[in-house]
C-alpha atoms as a PDB file:
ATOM      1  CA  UNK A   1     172.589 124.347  90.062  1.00  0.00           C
ATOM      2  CA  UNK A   2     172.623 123.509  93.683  1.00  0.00           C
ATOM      3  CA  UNK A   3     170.417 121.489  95.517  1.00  0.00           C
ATOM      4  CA  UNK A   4     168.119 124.247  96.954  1.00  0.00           C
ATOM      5  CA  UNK A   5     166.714 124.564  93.564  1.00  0.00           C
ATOM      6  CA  UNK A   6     166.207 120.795  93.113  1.00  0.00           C
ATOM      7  CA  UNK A   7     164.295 121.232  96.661  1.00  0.00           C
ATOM      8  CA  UNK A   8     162.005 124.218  95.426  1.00  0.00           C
ATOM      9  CA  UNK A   9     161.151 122.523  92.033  1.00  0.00           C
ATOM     10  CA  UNK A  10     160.079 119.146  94.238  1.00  0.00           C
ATOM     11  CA  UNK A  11     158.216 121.072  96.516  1.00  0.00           C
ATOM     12  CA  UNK A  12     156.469 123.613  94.286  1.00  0.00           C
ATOM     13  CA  UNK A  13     155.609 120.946  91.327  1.00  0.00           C
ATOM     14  CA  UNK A  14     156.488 117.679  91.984  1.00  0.00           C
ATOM     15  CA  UNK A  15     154.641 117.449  95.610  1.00  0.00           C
ATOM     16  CA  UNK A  16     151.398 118.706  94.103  1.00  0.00           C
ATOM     17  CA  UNK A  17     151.187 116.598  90.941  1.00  0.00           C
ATOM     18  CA  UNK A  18     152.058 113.530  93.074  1.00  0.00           C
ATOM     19  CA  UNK A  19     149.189 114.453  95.390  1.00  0.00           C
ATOM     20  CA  UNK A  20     146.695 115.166  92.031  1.00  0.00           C
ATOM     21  CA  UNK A  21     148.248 111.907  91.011  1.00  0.00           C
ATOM     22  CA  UNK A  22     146.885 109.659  93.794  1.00  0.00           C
ATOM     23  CA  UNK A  23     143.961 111.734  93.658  1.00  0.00           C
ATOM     24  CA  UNK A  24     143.003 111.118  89.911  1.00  0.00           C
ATOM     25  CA  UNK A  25     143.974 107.554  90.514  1.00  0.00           C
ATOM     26  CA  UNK A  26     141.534 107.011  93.598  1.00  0.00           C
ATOM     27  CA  UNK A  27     138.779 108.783  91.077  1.00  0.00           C
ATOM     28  CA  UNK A  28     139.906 106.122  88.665  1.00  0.00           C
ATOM     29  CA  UNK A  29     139.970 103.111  90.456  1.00  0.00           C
ATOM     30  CA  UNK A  30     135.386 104.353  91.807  1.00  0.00           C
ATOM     31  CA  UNK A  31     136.921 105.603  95.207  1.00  0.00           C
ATOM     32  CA  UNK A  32     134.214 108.488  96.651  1.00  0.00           C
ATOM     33  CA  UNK A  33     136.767 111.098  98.514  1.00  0.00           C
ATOM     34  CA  UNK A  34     133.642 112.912  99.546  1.00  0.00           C
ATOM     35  CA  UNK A  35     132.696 109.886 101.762  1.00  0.00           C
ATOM     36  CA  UNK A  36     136.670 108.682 101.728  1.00  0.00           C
ATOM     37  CA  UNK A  37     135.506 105.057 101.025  1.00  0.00           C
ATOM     38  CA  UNK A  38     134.444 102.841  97.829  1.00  0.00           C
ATOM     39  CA  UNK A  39     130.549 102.682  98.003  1.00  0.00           C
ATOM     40  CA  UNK A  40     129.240  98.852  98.416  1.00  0.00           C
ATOM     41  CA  UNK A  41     127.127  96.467  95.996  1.00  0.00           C
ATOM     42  CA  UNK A  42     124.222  97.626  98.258  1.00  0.00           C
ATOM     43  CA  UNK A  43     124.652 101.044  98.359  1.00  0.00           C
ATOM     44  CA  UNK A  44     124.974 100.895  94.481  1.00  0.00           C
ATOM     45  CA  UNK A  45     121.450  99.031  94.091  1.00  0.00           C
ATOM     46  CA  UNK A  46     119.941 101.102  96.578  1.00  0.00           C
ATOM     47  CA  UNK A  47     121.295 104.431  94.828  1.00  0.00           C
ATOM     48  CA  UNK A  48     119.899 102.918  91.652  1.00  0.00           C
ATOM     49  CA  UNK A  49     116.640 102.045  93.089  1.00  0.00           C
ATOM     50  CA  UNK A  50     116.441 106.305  94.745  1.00  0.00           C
ATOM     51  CA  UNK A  51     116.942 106.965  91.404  1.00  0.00           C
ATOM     52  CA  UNK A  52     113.831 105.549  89.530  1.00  0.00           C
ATOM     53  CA  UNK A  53     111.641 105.261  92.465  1.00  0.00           C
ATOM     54  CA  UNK A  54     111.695 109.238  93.331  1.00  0.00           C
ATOM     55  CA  UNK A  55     111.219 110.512  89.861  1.00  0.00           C
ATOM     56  CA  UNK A  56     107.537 112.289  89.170  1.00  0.00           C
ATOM     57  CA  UNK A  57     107.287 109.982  86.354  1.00  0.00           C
ATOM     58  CA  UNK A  58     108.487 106.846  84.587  1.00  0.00           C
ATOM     59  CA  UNK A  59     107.989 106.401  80.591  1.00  0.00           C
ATOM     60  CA  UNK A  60     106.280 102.903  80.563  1.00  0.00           C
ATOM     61  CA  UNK A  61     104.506 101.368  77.515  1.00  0.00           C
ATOM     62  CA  UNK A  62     100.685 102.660  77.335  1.00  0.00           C
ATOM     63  CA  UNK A  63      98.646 101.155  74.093  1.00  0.00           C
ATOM     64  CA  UNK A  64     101.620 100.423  72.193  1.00  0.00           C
ATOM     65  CA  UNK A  65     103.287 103.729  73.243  1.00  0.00           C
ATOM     66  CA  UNK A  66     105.865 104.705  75.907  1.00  0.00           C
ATOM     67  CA  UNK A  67     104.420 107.713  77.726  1.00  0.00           C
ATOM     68  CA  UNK A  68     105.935 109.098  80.888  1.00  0.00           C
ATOM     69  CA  UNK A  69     103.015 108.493  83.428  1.00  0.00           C
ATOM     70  CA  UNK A  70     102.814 108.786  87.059  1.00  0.00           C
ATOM     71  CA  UNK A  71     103.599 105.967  89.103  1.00  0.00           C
ATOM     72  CA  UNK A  72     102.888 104.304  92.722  1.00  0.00           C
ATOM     73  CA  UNK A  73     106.438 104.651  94.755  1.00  0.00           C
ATOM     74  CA  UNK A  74     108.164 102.103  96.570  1.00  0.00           C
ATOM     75  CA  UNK A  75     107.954 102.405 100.357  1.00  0.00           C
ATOM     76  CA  UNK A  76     111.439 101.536 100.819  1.00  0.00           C
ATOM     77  CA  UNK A  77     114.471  99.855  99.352  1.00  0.00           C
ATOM     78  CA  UNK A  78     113.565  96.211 101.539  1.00  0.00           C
ATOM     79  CA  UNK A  79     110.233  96.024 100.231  1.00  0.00           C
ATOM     80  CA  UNK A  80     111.420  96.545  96.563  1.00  0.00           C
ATOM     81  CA  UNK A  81     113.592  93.579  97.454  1.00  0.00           C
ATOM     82  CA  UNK A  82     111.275  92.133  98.611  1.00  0.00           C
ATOM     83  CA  UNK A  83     109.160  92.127  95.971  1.00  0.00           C
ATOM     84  CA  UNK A  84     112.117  92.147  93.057  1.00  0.00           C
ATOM     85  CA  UNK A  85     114.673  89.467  94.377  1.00  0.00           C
ATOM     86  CA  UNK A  86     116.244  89.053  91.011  1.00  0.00           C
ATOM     87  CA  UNK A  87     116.189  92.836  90.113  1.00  0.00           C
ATOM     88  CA  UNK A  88     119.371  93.774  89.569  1.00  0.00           C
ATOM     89  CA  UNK A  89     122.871  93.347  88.114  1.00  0.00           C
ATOM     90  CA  UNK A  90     126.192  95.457  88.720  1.00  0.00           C
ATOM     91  CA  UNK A  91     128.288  95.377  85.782  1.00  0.00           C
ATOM     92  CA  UNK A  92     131.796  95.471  86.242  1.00  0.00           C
ATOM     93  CA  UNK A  93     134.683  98.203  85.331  1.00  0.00           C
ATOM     94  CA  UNK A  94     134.962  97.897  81.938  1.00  0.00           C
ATOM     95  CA  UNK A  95     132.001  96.022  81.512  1.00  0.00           C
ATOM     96  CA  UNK A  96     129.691  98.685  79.976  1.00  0.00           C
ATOM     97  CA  UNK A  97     129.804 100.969  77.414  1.00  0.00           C
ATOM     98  CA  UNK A  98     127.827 103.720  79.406  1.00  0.00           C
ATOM     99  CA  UNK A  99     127.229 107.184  77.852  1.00  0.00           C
ATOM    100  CA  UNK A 100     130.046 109.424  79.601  1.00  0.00           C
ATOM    101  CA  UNK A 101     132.554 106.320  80.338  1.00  0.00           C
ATOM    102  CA  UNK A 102     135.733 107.980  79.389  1.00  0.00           C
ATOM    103  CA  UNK A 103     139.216 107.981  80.651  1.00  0.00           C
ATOM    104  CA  UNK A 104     138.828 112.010  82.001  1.00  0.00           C
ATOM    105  CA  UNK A 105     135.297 111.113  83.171  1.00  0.00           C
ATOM    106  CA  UNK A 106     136.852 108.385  85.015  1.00  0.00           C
ATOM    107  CA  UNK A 107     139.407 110.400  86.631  1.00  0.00           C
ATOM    108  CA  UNK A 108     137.445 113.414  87.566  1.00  0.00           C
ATOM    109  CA  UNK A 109     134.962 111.242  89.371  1.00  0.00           C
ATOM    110  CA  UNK A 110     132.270 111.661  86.970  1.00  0.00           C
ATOM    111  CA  UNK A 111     131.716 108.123  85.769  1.00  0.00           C
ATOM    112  CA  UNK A 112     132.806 105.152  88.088  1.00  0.00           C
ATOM    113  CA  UNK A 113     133.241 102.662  85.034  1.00  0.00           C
ATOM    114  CA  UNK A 114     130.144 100.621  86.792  1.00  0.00           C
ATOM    115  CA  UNK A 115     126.775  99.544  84.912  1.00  0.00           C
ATOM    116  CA  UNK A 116     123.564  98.941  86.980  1.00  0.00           C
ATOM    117  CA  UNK A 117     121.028  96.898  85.113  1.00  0.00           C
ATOM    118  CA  UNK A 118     117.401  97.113  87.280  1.00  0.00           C
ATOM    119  CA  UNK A 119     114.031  95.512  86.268  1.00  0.00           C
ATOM    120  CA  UNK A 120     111.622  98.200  88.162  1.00  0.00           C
ATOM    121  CA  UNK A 121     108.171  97.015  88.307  1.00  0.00           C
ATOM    122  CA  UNK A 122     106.113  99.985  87.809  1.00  0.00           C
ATOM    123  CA  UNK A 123     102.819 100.187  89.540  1.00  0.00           C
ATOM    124  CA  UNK A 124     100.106 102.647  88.295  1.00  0.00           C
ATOM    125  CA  UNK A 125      96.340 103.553  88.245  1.00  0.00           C
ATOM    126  CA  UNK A 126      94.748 103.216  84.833  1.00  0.00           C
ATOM    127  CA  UNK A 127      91.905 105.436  83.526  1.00  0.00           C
ATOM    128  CA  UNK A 128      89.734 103.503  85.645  1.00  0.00           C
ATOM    129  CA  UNK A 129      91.735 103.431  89.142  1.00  0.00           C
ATOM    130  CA  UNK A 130      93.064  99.687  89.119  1.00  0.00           C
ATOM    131  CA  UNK A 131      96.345  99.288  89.763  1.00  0.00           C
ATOM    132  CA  UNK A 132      98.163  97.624  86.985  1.00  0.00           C
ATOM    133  CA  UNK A 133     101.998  96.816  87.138  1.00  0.00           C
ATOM    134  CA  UNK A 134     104.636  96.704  84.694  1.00  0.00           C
ATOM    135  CA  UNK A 135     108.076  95.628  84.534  1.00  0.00           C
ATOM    136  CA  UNK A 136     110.514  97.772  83.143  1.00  0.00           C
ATOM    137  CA  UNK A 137     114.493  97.890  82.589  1.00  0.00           C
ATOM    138  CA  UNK A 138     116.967 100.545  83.327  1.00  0.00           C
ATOM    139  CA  UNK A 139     120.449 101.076  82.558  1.00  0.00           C
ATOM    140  CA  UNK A 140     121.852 103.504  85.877  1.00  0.00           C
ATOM    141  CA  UNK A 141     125.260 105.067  85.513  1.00  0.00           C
ATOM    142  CA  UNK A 142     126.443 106.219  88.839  1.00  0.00           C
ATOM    143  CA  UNK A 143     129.495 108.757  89.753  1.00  0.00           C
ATOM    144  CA  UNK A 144     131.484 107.796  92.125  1.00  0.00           C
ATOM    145  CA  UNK A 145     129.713 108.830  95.263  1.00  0.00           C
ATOM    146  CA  UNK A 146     126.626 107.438  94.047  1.00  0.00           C
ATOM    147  CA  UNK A 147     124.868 110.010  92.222  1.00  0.00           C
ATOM    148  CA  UNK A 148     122.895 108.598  89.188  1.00  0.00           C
ATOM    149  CA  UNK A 149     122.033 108.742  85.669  1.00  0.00           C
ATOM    150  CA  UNK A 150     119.488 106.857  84.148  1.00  0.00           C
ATOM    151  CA  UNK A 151     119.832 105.344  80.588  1.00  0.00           C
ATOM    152  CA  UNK A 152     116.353 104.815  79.185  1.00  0.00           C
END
């Protein structure tokens, strides 16, 4: 064989599997190549907090049952701070045994191997019109690029 073919067999299967390698290893490692950057512990928290705080509805606990009811949003991410200082933890890679958390799932993008824990205080009208508030947790499973998927 000469070295022609060597350079055809690089070039037609080696080059692209070493670009799908770094690729799948980005994915891996929570790297969003639509953005072409890893997404920051406050863009996490703030993705988590889009999440619950524009959904219709939020199951919360109504006379000993947990209804889906609808709830009074959040004007913005700073005054949910504001209001929740201690809201929220980011479990590491690894650190969470999140529905979807596997190796192909991980390399595809899907999953980035992080855990967000967030106490959301849910604020409603009862029957009557008073605004009652309730604390809830959720466990948020984001892709890489941030979108979200809430574990109730």
């Amino acid at each position: 064989m000469n070295r022609t073919y060597f350079l055809a067999i690089f070039l037609f299967i080696g080059f692209p599997l070493t670009i799908l390698s770094i690729y799948f290893s980005l994915n891996y490692s929570g790297f969003c190549c639509a953005k072409m950057r890893y997404l920051s512990e406050k863009d996490k928290l703030k993705l988590a907090f889009d999440s619950l705080n524009n959904a219709e509805q939020l199951r919360i606990k109504i006379a000993g049952k947990m209804q889906y009811h609808e709830f009074i949003k959040y004007k913005s991410f700073d005054e949910y701070i504001k209001d929740n200082p201690d809201c929220c933890t980011i479990s590491p890679h690894g650190g969470v045994d999140a529905i979807g958390d596997s190796f192909l799932t991980r390399i595809f993008g899907l999953h980035s191997g992080e855990g967000i824990r967030i106490k959301f205080k849910v604020r409603y009208l009862d029957e009557n019109g008073l605004q009652i508030s309730q604390e809830r947790t959720a466990g948020i499973s984001l892709q890489n690029c941030g979108e979200g998927v809430t574990l109730d």
